[in-house]
PDB file of N, CA and C in Angstrom:
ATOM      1  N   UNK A   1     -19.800  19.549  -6.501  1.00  0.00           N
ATOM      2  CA  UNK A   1     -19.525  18.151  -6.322  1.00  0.00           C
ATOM      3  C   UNK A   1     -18.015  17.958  -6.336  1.00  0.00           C
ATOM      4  N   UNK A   2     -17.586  17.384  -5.095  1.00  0.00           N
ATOM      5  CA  UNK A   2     -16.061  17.119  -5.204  1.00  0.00           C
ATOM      6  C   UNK A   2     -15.789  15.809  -5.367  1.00  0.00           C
ATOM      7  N   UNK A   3     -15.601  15.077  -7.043  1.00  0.00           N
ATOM      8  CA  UNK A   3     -15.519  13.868  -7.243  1.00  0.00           C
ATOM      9  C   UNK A   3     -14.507  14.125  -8.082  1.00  0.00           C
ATOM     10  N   UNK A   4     -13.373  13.138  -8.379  1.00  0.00           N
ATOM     11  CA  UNK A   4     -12.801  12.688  -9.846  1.00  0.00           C
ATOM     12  C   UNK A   4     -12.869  11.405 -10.165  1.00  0.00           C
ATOM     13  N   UNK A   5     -13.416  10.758 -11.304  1.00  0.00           N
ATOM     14  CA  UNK A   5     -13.417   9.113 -11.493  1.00  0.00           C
ATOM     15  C   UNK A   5     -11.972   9.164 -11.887  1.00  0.00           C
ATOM     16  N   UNK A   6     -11.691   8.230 -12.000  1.00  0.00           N
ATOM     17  CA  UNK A   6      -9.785   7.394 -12.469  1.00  0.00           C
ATOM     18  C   UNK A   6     -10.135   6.826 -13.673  1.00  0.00           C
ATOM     19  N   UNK A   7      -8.964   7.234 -14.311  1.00  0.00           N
ATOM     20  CA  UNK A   7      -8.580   6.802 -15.871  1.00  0.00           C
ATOM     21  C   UNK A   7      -9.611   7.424 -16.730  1.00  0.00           C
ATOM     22  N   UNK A   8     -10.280   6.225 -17.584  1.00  0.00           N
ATOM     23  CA  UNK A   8     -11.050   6.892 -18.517  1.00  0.00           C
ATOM     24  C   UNK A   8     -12.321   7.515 -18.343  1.00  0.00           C
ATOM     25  N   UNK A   9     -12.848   7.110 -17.026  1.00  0.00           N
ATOM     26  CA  UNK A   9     -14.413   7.195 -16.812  1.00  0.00           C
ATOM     27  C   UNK A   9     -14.742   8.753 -16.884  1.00  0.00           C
ATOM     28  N   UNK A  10     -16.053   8.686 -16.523  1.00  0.00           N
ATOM     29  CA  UNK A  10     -16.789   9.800 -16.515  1.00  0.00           C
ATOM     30  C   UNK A  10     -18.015   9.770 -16.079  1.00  0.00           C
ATOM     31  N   UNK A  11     -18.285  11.178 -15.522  1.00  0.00           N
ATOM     32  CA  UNK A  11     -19.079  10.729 -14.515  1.00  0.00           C
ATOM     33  C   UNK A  11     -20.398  11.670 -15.440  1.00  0.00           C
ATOM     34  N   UNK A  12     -21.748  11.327 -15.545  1.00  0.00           N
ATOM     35  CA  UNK A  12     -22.737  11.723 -16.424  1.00  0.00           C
ATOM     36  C   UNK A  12     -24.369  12.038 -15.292  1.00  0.00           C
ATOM     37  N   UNK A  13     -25.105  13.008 -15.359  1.00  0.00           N
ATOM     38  CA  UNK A  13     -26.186  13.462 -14.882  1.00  0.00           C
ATOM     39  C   UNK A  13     -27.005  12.919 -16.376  1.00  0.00           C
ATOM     40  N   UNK A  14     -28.409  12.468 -16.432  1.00  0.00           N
ATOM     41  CA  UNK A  14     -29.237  12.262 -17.280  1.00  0.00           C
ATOM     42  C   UNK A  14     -29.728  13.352 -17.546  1.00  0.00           C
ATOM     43  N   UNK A  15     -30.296  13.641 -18.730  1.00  0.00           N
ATOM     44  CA  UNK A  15     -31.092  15.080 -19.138  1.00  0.00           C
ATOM     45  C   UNK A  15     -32.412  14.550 -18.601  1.00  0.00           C
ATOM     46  N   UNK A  16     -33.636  15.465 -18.377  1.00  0.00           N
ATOM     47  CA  UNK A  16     -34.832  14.835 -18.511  1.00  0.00           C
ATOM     48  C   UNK A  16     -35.649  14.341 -19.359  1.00  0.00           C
ATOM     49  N   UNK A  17     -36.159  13.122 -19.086  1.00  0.00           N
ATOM     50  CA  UNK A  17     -36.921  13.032 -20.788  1.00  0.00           C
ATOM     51  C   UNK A  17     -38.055  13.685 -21.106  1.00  0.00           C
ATOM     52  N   UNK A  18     -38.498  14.007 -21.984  1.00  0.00           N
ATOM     53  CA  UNK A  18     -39.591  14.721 -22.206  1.00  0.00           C
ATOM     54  C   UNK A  18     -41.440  13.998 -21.884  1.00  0.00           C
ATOM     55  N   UNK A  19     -42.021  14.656 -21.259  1.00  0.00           N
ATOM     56  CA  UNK A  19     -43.110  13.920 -20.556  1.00  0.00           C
ATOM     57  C   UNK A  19     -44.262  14.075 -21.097  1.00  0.00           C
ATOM     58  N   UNK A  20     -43.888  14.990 -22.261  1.00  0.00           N
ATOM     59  CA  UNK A  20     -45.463  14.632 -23.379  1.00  0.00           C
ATOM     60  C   UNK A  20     -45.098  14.513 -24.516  1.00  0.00           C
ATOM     61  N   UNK A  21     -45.477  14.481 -25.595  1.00  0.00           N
ATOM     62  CA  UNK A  21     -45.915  14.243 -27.130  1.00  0.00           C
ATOM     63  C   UNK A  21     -45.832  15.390 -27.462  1.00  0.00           C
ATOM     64  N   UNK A  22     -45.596  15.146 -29.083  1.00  0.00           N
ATOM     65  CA  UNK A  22     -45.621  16.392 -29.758  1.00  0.00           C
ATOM     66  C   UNK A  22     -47.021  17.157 -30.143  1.00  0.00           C
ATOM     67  N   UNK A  23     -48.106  16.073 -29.824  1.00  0.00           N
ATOM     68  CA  UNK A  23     -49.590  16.316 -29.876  1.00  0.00           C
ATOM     69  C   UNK A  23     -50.290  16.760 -28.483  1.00  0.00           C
ATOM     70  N   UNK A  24     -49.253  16.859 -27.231  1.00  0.00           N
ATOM     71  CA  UNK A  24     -50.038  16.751 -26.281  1.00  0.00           C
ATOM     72  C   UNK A  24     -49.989  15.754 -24.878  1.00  0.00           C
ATOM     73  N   UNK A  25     -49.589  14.634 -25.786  1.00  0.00           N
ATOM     74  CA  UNK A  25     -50.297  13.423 -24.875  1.00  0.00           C
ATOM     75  C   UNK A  25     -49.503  13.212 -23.855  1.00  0.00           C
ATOM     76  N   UNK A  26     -49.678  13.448 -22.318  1.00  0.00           N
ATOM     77  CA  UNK A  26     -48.575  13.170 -21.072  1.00  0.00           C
ATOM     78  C   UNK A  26     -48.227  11.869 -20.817  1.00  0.00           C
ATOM     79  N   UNK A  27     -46.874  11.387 -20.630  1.00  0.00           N
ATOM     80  CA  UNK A  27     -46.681  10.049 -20.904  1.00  0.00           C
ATOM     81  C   UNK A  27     -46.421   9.976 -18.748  1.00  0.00           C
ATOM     82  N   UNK A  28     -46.769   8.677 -18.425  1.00  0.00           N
ATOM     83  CA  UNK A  28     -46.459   8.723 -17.369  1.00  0.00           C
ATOM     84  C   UNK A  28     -44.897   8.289 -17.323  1.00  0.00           C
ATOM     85  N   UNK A  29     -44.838   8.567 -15.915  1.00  0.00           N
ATOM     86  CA  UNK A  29     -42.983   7.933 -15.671  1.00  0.00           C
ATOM     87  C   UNK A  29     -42.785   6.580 -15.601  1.00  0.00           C
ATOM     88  N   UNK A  30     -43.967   6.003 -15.801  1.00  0.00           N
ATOM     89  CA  UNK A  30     -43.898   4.454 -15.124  1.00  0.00           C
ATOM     90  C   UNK A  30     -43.655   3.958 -17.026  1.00  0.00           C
ATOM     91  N   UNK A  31     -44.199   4.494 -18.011  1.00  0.00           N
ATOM     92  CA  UNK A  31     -44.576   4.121 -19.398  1.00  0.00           C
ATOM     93  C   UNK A  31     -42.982   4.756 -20.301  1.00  0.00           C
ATOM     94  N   UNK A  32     -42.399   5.900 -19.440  1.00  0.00           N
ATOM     95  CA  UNK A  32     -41.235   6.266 -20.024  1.00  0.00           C
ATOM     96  C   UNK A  32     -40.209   5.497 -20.525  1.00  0.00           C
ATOM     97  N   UNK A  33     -38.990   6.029 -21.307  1.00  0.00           N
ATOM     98  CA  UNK A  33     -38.142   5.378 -21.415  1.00  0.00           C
ATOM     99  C   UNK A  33     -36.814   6.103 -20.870  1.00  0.00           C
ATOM    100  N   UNK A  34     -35.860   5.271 -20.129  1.00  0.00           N
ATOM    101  CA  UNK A  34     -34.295   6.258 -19.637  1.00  0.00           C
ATOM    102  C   UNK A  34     -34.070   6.963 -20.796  1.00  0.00           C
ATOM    103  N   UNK A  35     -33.534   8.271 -20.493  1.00  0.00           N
ATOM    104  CA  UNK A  35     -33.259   9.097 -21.815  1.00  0.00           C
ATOM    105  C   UNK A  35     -31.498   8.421 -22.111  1.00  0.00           C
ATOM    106  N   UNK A  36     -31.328   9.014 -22.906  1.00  0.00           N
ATOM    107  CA  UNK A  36     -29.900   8.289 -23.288  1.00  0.00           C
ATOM    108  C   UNK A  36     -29.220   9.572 -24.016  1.00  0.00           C
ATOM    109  N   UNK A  37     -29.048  10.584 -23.570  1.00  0.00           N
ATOM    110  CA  UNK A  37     -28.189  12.112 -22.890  1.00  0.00           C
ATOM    111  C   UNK A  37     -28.085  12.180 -21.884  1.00  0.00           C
ATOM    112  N   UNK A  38     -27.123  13.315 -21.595  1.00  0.00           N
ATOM    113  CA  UNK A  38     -27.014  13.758 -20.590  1.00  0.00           C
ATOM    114  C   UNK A  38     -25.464  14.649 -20.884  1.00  0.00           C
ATOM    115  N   UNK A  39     -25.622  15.402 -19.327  1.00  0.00           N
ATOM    116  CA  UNK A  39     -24.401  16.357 -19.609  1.00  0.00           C
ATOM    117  C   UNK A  39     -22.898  15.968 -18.627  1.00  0.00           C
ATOM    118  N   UNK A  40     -21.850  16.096 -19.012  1.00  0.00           N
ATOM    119  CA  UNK A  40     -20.722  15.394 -18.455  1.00  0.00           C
ATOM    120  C   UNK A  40     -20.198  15.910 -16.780  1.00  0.00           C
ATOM    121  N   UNK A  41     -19.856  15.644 -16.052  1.00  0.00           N
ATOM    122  CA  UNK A  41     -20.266  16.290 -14.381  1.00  0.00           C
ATOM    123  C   UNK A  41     -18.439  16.573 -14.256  1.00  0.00           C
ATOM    124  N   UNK A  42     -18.074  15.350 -14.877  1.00  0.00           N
ATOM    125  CA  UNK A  42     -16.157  15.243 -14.022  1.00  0.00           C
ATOM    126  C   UNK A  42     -15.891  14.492 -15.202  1.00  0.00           C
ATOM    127  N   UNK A  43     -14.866  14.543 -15.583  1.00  0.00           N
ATOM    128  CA  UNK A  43     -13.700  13.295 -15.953  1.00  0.00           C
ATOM    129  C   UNK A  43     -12.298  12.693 -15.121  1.00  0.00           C
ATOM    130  N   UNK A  44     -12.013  11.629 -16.012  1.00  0.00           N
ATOM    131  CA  UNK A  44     -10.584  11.160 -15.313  1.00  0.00           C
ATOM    132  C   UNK A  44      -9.735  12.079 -15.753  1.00  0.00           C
ATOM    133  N   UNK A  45      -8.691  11.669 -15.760  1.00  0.00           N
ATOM    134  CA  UNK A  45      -6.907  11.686 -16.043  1.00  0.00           C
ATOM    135  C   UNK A  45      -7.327  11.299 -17.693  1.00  0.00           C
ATOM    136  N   UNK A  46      -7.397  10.188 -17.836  1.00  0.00           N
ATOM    137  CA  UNK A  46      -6.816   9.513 -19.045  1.00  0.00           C
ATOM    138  C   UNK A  46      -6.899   8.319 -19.343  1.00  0.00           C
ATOM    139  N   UNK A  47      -7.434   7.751 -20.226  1.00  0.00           N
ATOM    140  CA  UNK A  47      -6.730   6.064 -20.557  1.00  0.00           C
ATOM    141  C   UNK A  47      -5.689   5.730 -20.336  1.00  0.00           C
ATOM    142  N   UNK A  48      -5.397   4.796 -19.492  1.00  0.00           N
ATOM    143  CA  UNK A  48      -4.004   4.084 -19.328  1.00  0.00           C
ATOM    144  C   UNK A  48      -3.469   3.321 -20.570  1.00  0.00           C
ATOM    145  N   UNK A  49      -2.751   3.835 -21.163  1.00  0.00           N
ATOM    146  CA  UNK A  49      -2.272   3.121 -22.548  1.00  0.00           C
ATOM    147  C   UNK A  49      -0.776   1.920 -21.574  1.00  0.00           C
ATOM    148  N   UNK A  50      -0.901   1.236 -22.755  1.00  0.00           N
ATOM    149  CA  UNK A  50       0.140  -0.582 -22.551  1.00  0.00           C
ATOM    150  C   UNK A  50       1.865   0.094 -22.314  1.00  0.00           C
ATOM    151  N   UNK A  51       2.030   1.745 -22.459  1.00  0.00           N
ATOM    152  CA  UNK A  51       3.305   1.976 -22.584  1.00  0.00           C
ATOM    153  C   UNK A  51       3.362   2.626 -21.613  1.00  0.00           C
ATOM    154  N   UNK A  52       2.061   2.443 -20.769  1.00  0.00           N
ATOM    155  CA  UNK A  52       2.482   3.453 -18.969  1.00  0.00           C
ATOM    156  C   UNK A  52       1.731   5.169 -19.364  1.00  0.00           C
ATOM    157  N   UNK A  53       2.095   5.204 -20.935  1.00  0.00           N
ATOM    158  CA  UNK A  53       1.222   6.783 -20.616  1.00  0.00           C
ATOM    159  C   UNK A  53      -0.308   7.112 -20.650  1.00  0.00           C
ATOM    160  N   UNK A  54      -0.798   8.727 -20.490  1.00  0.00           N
ATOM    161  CA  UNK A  54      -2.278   8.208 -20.248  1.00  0.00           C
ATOM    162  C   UNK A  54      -2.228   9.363 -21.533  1.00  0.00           C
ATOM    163  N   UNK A  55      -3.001   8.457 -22.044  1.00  0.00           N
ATOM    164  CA  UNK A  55      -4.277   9.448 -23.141  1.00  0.00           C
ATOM    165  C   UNK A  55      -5.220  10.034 -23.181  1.00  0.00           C
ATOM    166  N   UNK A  56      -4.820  11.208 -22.967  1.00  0.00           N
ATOM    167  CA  UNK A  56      -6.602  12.284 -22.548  1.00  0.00           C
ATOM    168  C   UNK A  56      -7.222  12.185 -23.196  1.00  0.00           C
ATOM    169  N   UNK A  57      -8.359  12.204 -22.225  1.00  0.00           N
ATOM    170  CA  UNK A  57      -9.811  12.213 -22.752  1.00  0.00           C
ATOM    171  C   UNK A  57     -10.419  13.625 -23.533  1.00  0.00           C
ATOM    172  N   UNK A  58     -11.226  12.680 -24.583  1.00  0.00           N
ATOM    173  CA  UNK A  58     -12.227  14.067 -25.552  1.00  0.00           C
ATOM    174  C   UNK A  58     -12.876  14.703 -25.162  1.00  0.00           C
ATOM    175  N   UNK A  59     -13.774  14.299 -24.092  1.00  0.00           N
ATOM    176  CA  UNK A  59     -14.911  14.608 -23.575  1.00  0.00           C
ATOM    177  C   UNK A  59     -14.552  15.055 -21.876  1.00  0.00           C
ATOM    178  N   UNK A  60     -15.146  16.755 -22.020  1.00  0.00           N
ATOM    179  CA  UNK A  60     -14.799  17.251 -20.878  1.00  0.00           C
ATOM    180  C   UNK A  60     -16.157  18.094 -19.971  1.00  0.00           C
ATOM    181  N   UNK A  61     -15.861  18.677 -18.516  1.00  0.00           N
ATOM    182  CA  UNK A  61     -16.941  18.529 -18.083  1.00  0.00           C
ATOM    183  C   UNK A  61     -18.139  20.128 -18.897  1.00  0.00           C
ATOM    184  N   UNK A  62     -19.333  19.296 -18.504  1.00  0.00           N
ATOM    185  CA  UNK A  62     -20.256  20.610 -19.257  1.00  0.00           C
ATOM    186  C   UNK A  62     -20.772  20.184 -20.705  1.00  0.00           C
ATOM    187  N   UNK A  63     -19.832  18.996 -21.592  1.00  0.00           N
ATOM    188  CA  UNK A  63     -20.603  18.413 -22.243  1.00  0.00           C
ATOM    189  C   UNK A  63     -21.880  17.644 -22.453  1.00  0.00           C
ATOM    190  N   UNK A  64     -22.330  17.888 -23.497  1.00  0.00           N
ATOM    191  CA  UNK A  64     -24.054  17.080 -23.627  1.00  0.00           C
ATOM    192  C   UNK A  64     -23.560  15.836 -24.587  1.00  0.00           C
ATOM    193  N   UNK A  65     -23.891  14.644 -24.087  1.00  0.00           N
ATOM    194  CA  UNK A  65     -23.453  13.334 -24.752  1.00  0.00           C
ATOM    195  C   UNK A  65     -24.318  12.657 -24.908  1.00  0.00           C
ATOM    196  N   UNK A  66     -24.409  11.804 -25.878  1.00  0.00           N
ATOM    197  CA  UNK A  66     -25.182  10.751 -26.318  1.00  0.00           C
ATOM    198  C   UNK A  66     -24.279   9.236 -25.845  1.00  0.00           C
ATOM    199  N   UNK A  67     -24.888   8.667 -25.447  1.00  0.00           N
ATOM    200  CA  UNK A  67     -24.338   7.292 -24.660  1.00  0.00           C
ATOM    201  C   UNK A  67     -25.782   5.890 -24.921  1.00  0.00           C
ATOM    202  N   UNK A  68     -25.291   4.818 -24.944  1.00  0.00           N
ATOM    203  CA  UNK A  68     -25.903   3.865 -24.739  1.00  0.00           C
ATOM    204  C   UNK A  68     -26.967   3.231 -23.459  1.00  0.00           C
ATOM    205  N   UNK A  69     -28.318   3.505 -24.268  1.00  0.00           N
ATOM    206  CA  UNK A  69     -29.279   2.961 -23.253  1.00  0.00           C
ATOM    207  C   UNK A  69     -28.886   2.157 -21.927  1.00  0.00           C
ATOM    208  N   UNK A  70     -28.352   1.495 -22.358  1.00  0.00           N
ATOM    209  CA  UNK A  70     -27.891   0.588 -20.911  1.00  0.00           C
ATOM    210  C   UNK A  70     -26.467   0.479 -19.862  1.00  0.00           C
ATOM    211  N   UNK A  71     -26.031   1.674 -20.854  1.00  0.00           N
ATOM    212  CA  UNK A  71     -24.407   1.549 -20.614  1.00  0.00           C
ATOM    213  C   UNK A  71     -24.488   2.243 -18.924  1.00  0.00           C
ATOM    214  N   UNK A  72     -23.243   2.382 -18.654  1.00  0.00           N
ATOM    215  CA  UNK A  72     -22.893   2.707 -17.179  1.00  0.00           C
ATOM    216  C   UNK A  72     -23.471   2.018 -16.112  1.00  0.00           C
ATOM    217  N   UNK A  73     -23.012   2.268 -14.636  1.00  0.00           N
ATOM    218  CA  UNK A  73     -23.080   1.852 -13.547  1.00  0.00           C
ATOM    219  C   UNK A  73     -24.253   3.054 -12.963  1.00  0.00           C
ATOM    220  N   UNK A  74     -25.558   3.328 -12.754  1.00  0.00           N
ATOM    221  CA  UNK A  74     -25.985   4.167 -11.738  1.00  0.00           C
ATOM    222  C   UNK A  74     -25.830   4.608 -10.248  1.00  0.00           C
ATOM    223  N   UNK A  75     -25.352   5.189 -10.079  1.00  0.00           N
ATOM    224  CA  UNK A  75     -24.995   5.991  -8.716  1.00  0.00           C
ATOM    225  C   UNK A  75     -25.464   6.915  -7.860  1.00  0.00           C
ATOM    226  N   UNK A  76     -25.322   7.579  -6.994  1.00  0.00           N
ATOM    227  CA  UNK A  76     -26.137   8.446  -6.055  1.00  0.00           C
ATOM    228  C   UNK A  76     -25.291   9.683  -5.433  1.00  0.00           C
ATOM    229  N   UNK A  77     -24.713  10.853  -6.079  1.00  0.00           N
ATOM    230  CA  UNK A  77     -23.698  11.298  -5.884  1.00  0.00           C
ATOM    231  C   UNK A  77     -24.481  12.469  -4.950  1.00  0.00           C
ATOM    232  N   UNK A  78     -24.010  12.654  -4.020  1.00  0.00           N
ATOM    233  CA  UNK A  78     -24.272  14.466  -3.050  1.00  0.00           C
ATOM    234  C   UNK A  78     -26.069  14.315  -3.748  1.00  0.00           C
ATOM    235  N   UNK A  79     -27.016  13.306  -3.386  1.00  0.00           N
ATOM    236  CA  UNK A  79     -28.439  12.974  -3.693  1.00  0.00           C
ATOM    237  C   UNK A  79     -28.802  12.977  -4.829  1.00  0.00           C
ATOM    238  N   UNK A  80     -27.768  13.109  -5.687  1.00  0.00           N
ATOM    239  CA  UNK A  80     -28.220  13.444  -7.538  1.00  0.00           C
ATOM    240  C   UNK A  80     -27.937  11.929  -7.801  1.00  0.00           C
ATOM    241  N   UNK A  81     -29.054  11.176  -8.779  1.00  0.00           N
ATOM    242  CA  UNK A  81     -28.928  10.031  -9.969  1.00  0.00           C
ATOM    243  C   UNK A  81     -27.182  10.648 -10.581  1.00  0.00           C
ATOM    244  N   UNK A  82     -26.800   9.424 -11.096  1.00  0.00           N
ATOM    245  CA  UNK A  82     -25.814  10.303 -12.164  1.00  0.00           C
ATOM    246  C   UNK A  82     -25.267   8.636 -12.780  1.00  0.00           C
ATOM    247  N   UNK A  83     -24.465   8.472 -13.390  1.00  0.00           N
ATOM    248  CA  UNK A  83     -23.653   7.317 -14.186  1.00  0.00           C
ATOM    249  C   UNK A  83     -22.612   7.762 -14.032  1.00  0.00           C
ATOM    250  N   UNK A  84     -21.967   6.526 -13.914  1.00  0.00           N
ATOM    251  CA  UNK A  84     -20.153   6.131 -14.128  1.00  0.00           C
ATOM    252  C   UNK A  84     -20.286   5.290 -15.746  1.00  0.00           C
ATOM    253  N   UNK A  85     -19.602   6.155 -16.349  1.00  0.00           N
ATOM    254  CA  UNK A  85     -18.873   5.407 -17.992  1.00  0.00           C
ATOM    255  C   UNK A  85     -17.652   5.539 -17.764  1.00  0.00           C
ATOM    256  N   UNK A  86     -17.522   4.755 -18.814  1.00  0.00           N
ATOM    257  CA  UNK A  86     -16.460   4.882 -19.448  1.00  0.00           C
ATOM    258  C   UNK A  86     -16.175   5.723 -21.395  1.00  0.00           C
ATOM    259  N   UNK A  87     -15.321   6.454 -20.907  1.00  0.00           N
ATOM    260  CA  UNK A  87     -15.130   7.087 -22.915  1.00  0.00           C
ATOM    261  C   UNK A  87     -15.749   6.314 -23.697  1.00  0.00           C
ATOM    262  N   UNK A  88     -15.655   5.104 -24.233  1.00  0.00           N
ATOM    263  CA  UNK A  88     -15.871   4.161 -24.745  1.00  0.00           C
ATOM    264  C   UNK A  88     -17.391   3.905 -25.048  1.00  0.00           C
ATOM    265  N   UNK A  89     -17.990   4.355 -23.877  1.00  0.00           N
ATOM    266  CA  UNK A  89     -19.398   4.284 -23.911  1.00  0.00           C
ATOM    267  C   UNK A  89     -20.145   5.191 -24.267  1.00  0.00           C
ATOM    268  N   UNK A  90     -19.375   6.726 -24.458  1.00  0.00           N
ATOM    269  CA  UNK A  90     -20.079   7.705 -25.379  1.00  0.00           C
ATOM    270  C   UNK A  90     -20.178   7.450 -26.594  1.00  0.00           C
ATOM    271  N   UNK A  91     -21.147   7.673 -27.310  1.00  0.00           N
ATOM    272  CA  UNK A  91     -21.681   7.712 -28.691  1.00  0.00           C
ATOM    273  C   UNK A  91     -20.966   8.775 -29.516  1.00  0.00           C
ATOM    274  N   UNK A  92     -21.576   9.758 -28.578  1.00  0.00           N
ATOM    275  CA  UNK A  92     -21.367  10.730 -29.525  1.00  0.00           C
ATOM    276  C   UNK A  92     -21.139  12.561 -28.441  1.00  0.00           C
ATOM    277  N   UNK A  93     -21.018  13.486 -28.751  1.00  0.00           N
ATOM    278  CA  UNK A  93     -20.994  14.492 -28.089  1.00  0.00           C
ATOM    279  C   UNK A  93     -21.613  15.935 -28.931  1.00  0.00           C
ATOM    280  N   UNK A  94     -22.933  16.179 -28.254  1.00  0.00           N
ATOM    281  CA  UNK A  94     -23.761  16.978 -28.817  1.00  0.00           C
ATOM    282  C   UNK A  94     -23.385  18.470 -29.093  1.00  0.00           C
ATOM    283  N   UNK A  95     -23.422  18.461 -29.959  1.00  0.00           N
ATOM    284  CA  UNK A  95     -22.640  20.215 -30.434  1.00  0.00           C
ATOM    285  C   UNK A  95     -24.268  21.126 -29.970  1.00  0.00           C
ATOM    286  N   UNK A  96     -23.998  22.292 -29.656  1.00  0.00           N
ATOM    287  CA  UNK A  96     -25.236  23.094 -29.630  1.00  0.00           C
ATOM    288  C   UNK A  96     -25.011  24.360 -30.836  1.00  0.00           C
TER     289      UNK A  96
END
């Protein structure tokens, strides 16, 4: 994929959610919920800080992140789902 978002964003693929139970039970896709992971695809540059410089970002590509159910813009990159965030909108960043 030849993308870079600008400034802080980042660009995110969803993990899959899991489609059964721990007992078994297959959940359909229609009954699912958006997972709220996923792994990091690209980043920007940086936050534009008020003094002109940019502040790099934490989160780089190949990371697994935790982000907000509703957060980002959905997109359609080279036929893949994926999100536009922003830093801000990661939670958290999943250690393995």
């Amino acid at each position: 994929m030849a993308i870079r978002p600008l400034y802080d964003r980042i660009i995110v693929r969803r993990t899959e959610a899991e489609r059964a139970t721990a007992s078994g039970i297959v959940i359909p896709d229609s009954a699912g919920e958006k997972p709220d992971q996923g792994e990091v695809l690209a980043v920007g540059n940086g936050r534009l800080l008020a003094s002109g410089e940019l502040h790099p970002l934490i989160v780089k590509p190949g990371d697994r992140v935790l982000f907000g159910k509703y957060a980002g813009q959905a997109v359609k990159i080279d036929g893949q789902d994926a999100l536009v965030l922003r830093e801000e909108d990661v939670i958290a960043i999943i250690e393995r």
